[in-house]
C-alpha atoms as a PDB file:
ATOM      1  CA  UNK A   1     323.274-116.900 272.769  1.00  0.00           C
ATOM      2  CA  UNK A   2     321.062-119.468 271.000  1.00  0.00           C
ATOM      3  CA  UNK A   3     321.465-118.100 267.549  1.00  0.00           C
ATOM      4  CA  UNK A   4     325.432-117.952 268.004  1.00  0.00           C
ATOM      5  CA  UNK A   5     325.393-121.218 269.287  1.00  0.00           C
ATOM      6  CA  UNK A   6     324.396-122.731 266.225  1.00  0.00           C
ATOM      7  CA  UNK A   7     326.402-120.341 264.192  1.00  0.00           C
ATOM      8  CA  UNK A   8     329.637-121.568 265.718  1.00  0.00           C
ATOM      9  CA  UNK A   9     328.577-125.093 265.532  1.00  0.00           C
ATOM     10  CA  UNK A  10     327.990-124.669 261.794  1.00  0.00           C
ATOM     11  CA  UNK A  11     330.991-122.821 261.319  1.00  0.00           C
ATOM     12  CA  UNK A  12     333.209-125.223 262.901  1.00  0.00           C
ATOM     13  CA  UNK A  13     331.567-128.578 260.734  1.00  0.00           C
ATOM     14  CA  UNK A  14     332.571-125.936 258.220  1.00  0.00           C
ATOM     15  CA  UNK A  15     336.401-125.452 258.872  1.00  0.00           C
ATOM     16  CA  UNK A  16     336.571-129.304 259.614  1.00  0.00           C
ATOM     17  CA  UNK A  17     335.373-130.582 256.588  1.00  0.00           C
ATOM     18  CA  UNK A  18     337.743-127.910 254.804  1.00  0.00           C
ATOM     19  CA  UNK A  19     340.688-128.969 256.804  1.00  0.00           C
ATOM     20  CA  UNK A  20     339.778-132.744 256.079  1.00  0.00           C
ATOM     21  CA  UNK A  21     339.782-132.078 252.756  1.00  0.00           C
ATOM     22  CA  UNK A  22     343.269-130.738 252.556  1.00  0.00           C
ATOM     23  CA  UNK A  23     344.234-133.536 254.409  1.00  0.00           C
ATOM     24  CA  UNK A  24     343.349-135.733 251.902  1.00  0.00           C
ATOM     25  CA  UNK A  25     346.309-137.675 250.070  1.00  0.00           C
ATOM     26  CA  UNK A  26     346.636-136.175 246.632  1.00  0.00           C
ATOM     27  CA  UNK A  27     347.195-139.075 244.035  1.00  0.00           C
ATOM     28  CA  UNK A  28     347.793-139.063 240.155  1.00  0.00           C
ATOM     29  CA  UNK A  29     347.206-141.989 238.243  1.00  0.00           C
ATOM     30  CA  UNK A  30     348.786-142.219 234.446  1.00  0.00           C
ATOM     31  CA  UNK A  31     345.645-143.908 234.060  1.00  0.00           C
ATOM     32  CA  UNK A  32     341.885-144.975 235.226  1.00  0.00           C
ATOM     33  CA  UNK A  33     342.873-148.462 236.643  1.00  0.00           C
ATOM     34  CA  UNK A  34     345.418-148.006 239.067  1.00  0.00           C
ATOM     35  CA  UNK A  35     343.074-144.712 240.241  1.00  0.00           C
ATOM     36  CA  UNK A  36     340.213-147.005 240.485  1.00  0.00           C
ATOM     37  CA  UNK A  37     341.990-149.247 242.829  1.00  0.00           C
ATOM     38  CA  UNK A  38     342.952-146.502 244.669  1.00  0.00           C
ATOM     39  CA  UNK A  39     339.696-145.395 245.146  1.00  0.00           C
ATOM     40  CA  UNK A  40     338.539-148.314 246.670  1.00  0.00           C
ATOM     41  CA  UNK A  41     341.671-148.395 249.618  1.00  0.00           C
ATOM     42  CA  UNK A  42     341.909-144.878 250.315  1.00  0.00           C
ATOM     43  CA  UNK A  43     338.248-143.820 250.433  1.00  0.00           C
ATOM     44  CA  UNK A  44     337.945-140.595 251.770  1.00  0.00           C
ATOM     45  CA  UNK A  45     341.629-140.174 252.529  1.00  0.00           C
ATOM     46  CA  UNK A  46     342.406-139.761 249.248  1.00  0.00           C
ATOM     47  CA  UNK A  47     341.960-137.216 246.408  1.00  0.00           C
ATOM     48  CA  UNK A  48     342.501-139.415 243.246  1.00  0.00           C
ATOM     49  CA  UNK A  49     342.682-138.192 239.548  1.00  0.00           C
ATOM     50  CA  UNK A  50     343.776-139.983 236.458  1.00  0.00           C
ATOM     51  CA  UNK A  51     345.863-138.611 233.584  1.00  0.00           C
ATOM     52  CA  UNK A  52     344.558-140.431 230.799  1.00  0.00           C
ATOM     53  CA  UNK A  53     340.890-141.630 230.561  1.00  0.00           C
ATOM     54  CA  UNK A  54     339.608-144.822 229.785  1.00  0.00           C
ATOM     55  CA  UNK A  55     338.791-144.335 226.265  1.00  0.00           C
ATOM     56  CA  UNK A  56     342.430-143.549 225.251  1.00  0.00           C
ATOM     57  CA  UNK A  57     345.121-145.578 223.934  1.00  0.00           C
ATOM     58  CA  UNK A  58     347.697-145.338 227.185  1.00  0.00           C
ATOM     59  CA  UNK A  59     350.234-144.966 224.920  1.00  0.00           C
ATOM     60  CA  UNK A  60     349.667-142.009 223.511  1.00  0.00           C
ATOM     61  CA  UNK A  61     348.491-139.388 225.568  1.00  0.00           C
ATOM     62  CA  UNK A  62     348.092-135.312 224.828  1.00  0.00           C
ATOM     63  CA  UNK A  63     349.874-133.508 227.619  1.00  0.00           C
ATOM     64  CA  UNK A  64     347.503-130.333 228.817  1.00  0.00           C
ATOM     65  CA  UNK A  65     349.201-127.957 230.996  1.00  0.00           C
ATOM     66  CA  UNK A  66     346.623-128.945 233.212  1.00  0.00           C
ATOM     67  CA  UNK A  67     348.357-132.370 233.954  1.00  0.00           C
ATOM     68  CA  UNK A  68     351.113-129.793 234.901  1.00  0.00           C
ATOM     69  CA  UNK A  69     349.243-128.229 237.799  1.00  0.00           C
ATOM     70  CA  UNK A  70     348.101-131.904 238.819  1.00  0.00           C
ATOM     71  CA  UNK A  71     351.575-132.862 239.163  1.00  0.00           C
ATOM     72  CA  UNK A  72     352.649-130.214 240.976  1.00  0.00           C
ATOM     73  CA  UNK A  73     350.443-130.468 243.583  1.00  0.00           C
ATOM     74  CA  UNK A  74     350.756-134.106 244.012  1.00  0.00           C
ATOM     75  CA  UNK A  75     351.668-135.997 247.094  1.00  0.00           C
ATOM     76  CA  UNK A  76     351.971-139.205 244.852  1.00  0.00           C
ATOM     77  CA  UNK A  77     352.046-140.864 241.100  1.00  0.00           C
ATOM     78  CA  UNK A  78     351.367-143.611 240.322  1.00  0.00           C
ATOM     79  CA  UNK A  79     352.314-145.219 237.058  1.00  0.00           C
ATOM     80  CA  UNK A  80     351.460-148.848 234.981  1.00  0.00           C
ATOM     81  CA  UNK A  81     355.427-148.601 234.495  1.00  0.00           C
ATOM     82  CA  UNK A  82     356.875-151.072 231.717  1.00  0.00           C
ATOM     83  CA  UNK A  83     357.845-147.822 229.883  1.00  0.00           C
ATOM     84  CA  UNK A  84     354.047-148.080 228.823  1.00  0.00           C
ATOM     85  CA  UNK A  85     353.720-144.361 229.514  1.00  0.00           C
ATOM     86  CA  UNK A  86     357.197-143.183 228.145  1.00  0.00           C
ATOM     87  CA  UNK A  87     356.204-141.472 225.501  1.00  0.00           C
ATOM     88  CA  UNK A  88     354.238-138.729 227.103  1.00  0.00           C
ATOM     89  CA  UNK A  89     354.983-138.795 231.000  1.00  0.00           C
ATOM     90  CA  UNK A  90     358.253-137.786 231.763  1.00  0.00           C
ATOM     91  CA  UNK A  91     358.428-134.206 230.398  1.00  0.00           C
ATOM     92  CA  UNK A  92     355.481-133.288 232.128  1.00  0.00           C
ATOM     93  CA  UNK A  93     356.960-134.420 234.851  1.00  0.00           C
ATOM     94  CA  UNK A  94     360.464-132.288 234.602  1.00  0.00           C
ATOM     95  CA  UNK A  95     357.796-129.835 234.004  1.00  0.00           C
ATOM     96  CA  UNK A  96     356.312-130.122 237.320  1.00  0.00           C
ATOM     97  CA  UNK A  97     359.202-129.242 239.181  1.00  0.00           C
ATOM     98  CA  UNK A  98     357.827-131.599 241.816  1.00  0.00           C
ATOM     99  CA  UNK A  99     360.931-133.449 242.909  1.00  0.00           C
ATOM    100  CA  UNK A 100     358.614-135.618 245.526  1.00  0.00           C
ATOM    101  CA  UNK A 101     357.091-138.045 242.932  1.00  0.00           C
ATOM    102  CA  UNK A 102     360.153-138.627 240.828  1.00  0.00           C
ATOM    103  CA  UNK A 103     361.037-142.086 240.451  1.00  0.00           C
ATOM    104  CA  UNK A 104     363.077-143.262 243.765  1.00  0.00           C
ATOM    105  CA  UNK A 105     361.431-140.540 245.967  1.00  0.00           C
ATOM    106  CA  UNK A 106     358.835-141.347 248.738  1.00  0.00           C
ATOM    107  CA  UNK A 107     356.047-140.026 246.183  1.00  0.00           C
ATOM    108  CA  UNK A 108     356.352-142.282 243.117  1.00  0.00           C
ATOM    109  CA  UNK A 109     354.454-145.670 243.063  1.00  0.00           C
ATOM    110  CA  UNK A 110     355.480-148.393 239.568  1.00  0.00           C
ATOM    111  CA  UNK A 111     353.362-150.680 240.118  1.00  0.00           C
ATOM    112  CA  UNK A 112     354.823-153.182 237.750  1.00  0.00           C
ATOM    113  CA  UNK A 113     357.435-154.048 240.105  1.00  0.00           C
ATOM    114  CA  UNK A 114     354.915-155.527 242.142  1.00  0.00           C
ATOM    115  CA  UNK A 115     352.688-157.643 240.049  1.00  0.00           C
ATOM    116  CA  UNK A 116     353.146-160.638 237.521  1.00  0.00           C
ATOM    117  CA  UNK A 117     354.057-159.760 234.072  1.00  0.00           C
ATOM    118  CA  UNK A 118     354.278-161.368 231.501  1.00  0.00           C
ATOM    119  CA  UNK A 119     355.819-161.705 227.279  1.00  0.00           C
ATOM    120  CA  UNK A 120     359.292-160.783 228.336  1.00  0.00           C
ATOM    121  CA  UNK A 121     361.041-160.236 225.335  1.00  0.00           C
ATOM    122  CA  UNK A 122     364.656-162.138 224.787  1.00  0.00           C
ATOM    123  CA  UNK A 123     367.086-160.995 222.733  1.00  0.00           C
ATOM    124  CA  UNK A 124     367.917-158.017 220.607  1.00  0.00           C
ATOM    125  CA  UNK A 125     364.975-155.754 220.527  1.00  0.00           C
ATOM    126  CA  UNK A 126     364.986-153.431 217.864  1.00  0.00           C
ATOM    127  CA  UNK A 127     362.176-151.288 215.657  1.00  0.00           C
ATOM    128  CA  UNK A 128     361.681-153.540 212.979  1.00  0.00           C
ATOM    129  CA  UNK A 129     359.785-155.424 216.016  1.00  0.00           C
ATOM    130  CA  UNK A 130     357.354-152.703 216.321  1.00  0.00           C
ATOM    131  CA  UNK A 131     356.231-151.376 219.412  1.00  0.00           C
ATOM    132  CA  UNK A 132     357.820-154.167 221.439  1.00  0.00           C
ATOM    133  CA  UNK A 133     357.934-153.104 225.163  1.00  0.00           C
ATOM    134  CA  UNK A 134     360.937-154.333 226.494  1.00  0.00           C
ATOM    135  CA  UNK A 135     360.222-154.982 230.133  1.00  0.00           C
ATOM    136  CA  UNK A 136     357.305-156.843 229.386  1.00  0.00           C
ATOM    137  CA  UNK A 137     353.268-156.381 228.379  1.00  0.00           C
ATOM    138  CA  UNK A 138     352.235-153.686 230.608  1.00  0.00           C
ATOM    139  CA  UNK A 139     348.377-154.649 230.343  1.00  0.00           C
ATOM    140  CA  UNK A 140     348.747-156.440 233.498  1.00  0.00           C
ATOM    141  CA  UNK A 141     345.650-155.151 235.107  1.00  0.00           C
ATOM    142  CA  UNK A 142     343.900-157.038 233.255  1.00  0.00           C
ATOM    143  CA  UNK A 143     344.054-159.921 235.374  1.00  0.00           C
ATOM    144  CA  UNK A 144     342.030-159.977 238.688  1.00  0.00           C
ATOM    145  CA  UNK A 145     345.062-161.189 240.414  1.00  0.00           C
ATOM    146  CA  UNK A 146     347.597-158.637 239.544  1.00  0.00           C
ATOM    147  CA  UNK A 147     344.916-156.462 240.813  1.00  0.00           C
ATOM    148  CA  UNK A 148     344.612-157.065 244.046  1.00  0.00           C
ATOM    149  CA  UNK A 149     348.758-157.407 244.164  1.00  0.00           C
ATOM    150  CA  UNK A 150     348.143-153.597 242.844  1.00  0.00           C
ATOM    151  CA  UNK A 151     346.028-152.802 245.861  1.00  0.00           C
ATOM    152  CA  UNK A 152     348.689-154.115 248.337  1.00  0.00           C
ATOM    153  CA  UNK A 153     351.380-152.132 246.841  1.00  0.00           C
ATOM    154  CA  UNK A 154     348.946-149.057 247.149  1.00  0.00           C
ATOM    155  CA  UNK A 155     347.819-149.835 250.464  1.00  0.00           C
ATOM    156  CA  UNK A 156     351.518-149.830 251.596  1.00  0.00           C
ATOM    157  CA  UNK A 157     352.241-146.899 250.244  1.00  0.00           C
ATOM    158  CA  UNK A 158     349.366-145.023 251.168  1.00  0.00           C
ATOM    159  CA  UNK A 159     350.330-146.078 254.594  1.00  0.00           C
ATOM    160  CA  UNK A 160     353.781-144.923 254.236  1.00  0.00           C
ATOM    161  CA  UNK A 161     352.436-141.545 253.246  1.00  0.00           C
ATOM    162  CA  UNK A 162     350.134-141.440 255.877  1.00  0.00           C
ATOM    163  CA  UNK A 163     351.067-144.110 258.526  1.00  0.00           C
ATOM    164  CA  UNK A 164     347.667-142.984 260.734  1.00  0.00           C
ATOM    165  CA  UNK A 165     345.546-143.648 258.634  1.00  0.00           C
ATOM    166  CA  UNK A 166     347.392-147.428 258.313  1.00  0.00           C
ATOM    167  CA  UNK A 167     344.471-149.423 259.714  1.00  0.00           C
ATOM    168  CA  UNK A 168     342.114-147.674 258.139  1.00  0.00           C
ATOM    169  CA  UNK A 169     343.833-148.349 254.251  1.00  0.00           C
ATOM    170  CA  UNK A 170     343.993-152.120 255.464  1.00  0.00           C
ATOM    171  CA  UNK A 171     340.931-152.923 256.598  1.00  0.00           C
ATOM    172  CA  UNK A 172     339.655-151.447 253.167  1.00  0.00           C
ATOM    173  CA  UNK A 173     342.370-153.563 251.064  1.00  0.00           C
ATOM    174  CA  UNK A 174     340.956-156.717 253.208  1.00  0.00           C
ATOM    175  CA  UNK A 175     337.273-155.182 251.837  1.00  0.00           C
ATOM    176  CA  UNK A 176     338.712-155.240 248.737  1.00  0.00           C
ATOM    177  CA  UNK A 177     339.890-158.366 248.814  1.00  0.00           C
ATOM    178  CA  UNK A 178     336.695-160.139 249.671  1.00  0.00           C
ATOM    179  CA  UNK A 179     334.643-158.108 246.902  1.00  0.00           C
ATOM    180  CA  UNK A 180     337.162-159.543 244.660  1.00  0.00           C
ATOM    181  CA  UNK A 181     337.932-162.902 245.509  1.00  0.00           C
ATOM    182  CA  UNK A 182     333.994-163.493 245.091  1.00  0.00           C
ATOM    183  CA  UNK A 183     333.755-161.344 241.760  1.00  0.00           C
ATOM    184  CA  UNK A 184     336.602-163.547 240.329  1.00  0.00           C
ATOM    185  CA  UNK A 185     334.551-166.995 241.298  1.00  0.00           C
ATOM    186  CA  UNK A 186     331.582-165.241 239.411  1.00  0.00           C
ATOM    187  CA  UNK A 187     333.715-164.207 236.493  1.00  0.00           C
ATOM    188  CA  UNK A 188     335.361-167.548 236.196  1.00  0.00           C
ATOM    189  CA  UNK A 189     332.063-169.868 236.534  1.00  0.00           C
ATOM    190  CA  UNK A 190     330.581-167.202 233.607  1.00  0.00           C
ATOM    191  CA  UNK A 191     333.819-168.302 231.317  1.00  0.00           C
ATOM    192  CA  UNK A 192     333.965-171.687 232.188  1.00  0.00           C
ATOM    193  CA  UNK A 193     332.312-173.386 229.453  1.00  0.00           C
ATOM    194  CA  UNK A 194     334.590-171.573 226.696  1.00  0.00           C
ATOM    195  CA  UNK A 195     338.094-172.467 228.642  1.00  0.00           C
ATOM    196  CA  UNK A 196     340.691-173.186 225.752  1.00  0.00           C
ATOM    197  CA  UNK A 197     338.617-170.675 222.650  1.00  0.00           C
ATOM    198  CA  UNK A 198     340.626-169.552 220.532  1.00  0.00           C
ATOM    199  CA  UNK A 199     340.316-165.554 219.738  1.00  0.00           C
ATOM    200  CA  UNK A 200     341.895-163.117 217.310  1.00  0.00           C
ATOM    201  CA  UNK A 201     342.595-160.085 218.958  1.00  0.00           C
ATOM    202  CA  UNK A 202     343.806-156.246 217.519  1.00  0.00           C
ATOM    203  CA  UNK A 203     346.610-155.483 219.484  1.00  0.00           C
ATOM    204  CA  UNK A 204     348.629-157.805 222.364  1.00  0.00           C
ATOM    205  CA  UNK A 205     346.898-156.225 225.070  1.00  0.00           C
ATOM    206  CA  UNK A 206     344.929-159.161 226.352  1.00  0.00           C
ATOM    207  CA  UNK A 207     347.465-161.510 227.236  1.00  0.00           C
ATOM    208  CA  UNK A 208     346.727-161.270 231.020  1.00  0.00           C
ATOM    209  CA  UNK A 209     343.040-161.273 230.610  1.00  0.00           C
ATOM    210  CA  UNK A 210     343.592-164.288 228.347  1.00  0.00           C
ATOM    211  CA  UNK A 211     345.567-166.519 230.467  1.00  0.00           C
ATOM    212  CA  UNK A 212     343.447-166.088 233.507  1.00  0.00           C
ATOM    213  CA  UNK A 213     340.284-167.514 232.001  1.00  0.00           C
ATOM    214  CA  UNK A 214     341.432-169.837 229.591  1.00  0.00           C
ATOM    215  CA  UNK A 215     341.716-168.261 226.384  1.00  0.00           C
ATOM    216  CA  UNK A 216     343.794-168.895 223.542  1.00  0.00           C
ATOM    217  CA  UNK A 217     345.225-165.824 221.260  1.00  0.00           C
ATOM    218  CA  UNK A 218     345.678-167.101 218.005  1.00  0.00           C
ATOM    219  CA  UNK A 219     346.873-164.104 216.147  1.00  0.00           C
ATOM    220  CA  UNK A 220     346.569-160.311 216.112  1.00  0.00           C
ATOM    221  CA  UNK A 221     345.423-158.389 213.871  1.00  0.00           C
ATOM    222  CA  UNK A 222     347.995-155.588 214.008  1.00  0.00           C
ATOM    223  CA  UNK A 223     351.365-157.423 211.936  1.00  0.00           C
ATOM    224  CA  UNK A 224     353.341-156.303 214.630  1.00  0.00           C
ATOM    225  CA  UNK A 225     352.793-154.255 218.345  1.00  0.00           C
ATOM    226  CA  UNK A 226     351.578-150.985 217.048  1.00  0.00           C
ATOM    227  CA  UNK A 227     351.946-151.574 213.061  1.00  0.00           C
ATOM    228  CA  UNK A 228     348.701-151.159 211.122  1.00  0.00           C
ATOM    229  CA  UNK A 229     347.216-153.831 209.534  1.00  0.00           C
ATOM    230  CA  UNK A 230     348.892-155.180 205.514  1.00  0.00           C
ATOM    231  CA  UNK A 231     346.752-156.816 203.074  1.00  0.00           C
ATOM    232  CA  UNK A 232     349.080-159.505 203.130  1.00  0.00           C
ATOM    233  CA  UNK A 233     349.039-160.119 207.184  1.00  0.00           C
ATOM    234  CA  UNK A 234     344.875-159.724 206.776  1.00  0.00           C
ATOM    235  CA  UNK A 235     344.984-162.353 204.217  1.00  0.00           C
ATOM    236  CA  UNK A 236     346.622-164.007 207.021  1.00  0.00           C
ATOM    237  CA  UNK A 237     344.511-163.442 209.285  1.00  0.00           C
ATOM    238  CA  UNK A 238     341.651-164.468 207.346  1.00  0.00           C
ATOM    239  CA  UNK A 239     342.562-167.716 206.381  1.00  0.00           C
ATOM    240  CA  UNK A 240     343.854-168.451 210.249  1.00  0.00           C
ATOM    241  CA  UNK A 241     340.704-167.578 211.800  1.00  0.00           C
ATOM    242  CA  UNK A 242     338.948-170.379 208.502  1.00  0.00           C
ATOM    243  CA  UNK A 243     341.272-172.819 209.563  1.00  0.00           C
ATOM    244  CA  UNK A 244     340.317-172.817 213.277  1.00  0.00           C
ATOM    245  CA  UNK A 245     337.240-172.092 213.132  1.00  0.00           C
ATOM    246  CA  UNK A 246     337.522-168.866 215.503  1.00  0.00           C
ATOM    247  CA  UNK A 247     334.382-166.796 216.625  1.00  0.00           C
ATOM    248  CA  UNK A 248     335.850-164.058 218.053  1.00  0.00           C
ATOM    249  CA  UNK A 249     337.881-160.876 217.114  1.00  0.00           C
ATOM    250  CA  UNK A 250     338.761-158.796 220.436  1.00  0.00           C
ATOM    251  CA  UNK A 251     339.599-154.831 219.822  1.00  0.00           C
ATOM    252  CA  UNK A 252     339.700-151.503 221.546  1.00  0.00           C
ATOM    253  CA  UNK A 253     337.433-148.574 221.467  1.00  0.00           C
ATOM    254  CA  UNK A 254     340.132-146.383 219.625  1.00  0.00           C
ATOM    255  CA  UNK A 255     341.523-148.697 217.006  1.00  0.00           C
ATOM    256  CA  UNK A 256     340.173-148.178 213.799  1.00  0.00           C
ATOM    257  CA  UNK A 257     337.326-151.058 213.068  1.00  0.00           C
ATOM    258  CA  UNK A 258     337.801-150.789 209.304  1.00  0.00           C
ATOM    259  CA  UNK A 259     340.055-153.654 208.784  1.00  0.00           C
ATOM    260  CA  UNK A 260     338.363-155.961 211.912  1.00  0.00           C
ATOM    261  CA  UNK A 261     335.197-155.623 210.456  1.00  0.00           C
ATOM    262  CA  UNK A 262     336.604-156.849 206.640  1.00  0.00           C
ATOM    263  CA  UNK A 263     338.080-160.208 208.629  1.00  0.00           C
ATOM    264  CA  UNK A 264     334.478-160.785 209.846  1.00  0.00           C
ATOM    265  CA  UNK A 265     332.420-160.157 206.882  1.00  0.00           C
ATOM    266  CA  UNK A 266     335.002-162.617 205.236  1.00  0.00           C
ATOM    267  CA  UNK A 267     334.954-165.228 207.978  1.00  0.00           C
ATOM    268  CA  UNK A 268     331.827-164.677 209.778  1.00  0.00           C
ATOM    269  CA  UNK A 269     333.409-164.227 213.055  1.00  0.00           C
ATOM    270  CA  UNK A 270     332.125-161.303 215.420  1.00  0.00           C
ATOM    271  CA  UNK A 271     334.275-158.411 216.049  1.00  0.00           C
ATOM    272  CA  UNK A 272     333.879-157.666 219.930  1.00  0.00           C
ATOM    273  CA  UNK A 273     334.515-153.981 221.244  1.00  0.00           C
ATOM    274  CA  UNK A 274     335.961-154.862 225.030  1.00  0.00           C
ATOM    275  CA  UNK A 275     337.030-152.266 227.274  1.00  0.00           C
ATOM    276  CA  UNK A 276     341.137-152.727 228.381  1.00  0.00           C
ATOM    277  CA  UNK A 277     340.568-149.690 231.257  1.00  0.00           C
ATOM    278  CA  UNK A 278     338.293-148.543 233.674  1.00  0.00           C
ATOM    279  CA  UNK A 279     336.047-145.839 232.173  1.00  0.00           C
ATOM    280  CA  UNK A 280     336.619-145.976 229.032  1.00  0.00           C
ATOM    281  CA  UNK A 281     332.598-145.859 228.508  1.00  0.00           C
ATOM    282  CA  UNK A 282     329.895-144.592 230.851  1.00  0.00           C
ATOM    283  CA  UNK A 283     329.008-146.387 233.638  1.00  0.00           C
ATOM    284  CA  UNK A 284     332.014-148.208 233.868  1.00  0.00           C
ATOM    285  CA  UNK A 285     333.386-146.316 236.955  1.00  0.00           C
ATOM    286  CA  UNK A 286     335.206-149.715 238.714  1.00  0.00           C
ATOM    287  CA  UNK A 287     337.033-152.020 238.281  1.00  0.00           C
ATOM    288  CA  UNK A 288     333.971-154.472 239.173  1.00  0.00           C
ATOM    289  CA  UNK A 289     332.155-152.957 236.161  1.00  0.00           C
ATOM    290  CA  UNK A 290     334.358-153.299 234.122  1.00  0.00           C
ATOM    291  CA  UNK A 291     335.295-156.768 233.802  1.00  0.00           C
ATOM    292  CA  UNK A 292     331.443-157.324 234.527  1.00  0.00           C
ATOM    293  CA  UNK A 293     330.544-155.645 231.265  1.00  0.00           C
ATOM    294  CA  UNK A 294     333.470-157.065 229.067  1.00  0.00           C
ATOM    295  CA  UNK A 295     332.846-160.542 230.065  1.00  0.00           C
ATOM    296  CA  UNK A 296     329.393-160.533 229.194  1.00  0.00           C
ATOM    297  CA  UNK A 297     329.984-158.967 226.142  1.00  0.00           C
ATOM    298  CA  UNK A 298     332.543-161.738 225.510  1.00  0.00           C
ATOM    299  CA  UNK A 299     330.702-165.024 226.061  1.00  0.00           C
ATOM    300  CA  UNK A 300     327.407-163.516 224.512  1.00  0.00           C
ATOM    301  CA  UNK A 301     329.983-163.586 220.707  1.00  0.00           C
ATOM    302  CA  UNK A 302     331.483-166.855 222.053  1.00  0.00           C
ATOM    303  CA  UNK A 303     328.136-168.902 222.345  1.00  0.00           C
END
């Protein structure tokens, strides 16, 4: 009786932690930073994976037939929205066959439509624009406000999926909140002094960032959203970034430095590597990190 005690104690910790686990709430994320915030609310509740990683453009993501299976077995997606993922997303997910997340269903979380956005387009839109999205800049997690609106439209519909676990998913957004709300007064004191610099950036995906500490985009480097660079628009450049007397060039990890690093050696201002997403190098597993890392990479080229 002793040894079968313990055998039925172990086996039942066993089944319980099995039947926890396929409790959990399956998410998808298109990408790291809605998955991240995710993370934090749901805890344990929640089985989270992102489609795209960190270090890729959002735009233009591979489909593997093992997003497929992900999808499939999803009780939720979640997407940036702003068409930012139209390229690639919705044949996998006709693919899936899983009618639950489809937009309008009870499974399928835009976050867009509950967060600030920003560079609205007016007007005809057409190619000659480039890649002009036109619902607006979808880099909107970029600012520390739009992502704690993100975690309240993920807390509710976490809760909606799982209304038990409701108090549970709020308490942690109110966590949340607090970890943020003091991260942001760090973040802001650490960018204080350079309110109102002027930067040249690659591609218009730090509008959001920009705004909420005081920067001012002068230019991009890209002629147009998603054109490569023209000697003639790098002459441009160039001779912008003389004239007011800018330190900085801001790009992504997966543009091509080649023509960045010709503005500098021409102007003597610093081309800065800043990561847009969560993950996109190791050790940058939060959202926390994150802005923690690019920030200080930032004012270290702005001194």
């Amino acid at each position: 009786m002793k040894r079968i005690l313990p055998l039925l104690s172990i086996t039942s910790l066993l089944i319980g932690g099995n039947l926890f686990a396929a409790n959990k709430i399956k998410v998808v994320s298109a990408t790291e930073d809605p998955a991240s915030i995710t993370r934090e609310i749901g805890g344990d509740r929640v089985e989270v994976t992102s489609i795209g990683k960190g270090y890729q453009d959002p735009h233009f993501i591979e489909p593997k037939p093992s997003f497929l299976l992900l999808l499939k077995n999803a009780d939720l997606l979640e997407v940036v929205g702003l068409e930012l993922e139209i390229g690639w997303l919705p044949p996998l997910l006709d693919q899936s066959r899983n009618n639950d997340i489809r937009p309008g269903q009870k499974g399928y979380l835009d976050l867009s439509l509950g967060v600030e956005i920003l560079d609205r387009p007016s007007g005809t839109i057409n190619r000659s624009m480039g890649d002009v999205h036109p619902l607006g800049n979808p880099h909107y997690w970029l600012d520390p406000a739009n992502a704690v609106r993100m975690a309240i439209e993920i807390t509710n519909k976490l809760t909606e999926l799982r209304p038990s676990d409701g108090p549970f998913f709020a308490q942690r957004l109110q966590n949340f909140k607090v970890r943020m709300n003091d991260a942001n007064k760090r973040w802001v004191a650490e960018m204080a002094p350079f309110r109102g610099a002027k930067i040249v950036t690659y591609h218009p995906s730090w509008p959001n960032f920009a705004r909420h500490f005081g920067l001012d985009i002068a230019g991009t480097v890209e002629p147009k959203p998603g054109i490569p660079p023209s000697p003639s628009h790098t002459l441009e450049i160039i001779n912008l970034i003389k004239q007011q007397h800018i330190k900085v060039i801001v790009m992504e990890p997966y543009f091509d430095r080649k023509t960045p690093d010709f503005i500098g050696e021409k102007t003597g201002a610093k081309v800065v590597v800043l990561y847009p997403s969560v993950a996109g190098k190791a050790g940058l597993d939060d959202y926390f990190k994150l802005f923690d890392y690019d920030l200080n990479e930032l004012t270290k080229a702005l001194k």
